[in-house]
Each structure stands twice: as structure tokens, then as C-alpha cells.
Protein backbone atom coordinates (compact mmCIF):
# COMPACT_ATOMS: atom_id res chain seq x y z
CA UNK A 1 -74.44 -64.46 32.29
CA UNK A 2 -75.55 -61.05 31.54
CA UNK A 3 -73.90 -59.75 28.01
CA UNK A 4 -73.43 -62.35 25.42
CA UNK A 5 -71.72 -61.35 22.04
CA UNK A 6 -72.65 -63.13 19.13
CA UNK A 7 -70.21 -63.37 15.85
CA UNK A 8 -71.43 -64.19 12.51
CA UNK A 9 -74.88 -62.82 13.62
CA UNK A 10 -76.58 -62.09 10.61
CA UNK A 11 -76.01 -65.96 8.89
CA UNK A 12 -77.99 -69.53 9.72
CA UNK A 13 -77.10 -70.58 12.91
CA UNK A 14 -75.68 -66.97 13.91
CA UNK A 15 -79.53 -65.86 13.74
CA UNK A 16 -80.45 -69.18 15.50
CA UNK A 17 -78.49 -68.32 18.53
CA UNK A 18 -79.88 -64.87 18.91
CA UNK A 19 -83.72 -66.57 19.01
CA UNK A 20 -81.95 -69.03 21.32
CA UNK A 21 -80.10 -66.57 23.58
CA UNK A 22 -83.65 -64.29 23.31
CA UNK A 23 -85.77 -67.45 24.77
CA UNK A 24 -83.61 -67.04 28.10
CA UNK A 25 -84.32 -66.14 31.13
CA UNK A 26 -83.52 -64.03 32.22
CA UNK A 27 -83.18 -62.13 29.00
CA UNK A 28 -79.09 -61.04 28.68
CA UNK A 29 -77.99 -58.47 26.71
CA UNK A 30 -77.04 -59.84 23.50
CA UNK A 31 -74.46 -57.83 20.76
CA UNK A 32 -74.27 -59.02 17.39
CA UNK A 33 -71.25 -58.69 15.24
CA UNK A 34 -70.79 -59.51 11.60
CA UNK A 35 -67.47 -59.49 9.10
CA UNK A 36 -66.86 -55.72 8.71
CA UNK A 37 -67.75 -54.48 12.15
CA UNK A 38 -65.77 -52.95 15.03
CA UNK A 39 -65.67 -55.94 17.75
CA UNK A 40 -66.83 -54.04 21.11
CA UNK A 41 -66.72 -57.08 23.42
CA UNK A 42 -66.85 -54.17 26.50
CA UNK A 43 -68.40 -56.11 29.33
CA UNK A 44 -69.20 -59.52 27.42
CA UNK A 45 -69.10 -62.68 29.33
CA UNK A 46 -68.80 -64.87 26.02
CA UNK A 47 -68.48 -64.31 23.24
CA UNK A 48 -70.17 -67.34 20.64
CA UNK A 49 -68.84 -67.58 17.37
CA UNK A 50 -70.65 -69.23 13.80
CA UNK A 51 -68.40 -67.39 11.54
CA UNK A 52 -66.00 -67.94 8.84
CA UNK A 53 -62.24 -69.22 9.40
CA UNK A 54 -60.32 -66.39 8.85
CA UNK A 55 -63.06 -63.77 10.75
CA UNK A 56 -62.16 -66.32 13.62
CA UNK A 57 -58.31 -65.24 13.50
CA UNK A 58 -59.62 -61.37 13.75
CA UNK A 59 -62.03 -62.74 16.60
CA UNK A 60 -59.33 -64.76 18.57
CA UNK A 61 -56.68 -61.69 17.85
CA UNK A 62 -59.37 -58.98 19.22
CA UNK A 63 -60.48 -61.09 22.25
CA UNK A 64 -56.91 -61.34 22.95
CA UNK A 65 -56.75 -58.25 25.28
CA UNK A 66 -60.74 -59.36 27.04
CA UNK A 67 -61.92 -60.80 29.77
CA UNK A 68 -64.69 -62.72 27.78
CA UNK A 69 -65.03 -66.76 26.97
CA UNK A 70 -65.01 -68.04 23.30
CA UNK A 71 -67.40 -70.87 22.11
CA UNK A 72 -66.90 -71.49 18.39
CA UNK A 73 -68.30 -73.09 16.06
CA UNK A 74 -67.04 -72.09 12.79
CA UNK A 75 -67.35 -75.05 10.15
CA UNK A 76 -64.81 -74.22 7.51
CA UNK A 77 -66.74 -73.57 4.53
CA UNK A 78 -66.42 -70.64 2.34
């Protein structure tokens, strides 16, 4: 896996994937994405999501056209 996309990157366990995913080796290429931002998943191989239900829809609609994998692991709390 070379480019990993993460969703819901600035909150808890968004941030605790990045220091995950930046422990690898070797080191992929990590994008971060947050409520609000244009979802480039150009190139992605996953795509791992800790975000909120309804970001999730506009995740799952935007993937919808890419090559890349979802993992979620969106809770349901607002």
C-alpha cells in the first residue's frame, strides 16, 4: 500500500491513525481529509474513515467513481 487517505483526520482516532499509518514501514503517503474539504482520493489505495454519519454518505457518494477500498469506522455520535 502506497497512498492511504484518511477521513475525519483532524478528530481522536482520525489523528490516531495518522501516528499509526506514520509508524509503517515503509512510510506511505498518507492524505488527510476533514468535513469541508475537497475529497482528492487520486491514486489512494484505501481510503479509512473515523468520521461522522452523514460525512460518510458524501465519502461513499465521492468514492463512488474510485478505484480505492473503504474501511470505516464511523460510530454514530454527533
Amino acid at each position: 500500500m502506497r497512498k492511504i487517505g484518511v477521513n475525519g483526520a483532524s478528530g481522536r482516532m482520525g489523528r490516531r491513525v495518522i501516528r499509526i499509518l506514520e509508524t509503517l514501514s515503509p512510510k506511505p503517503t498518507i492524505v488527510s481529509f476533514d468535513k469541508g474539504d475537497d475529497h482528492d482520493f487520486k491514486g489512494c489505495d484505501v481510503v479509512i474513515d473515523f468520521s461522522l454519519p452523514e460525512a460518510t454518505e458524501t465519502l461513499i457518494a465521492a468514492l463512488e467513481h474510485s478505484s480505492a477500498a473503504l474501511v470505516t469506522g464511523v460510530t454514530g455520535r454527533h
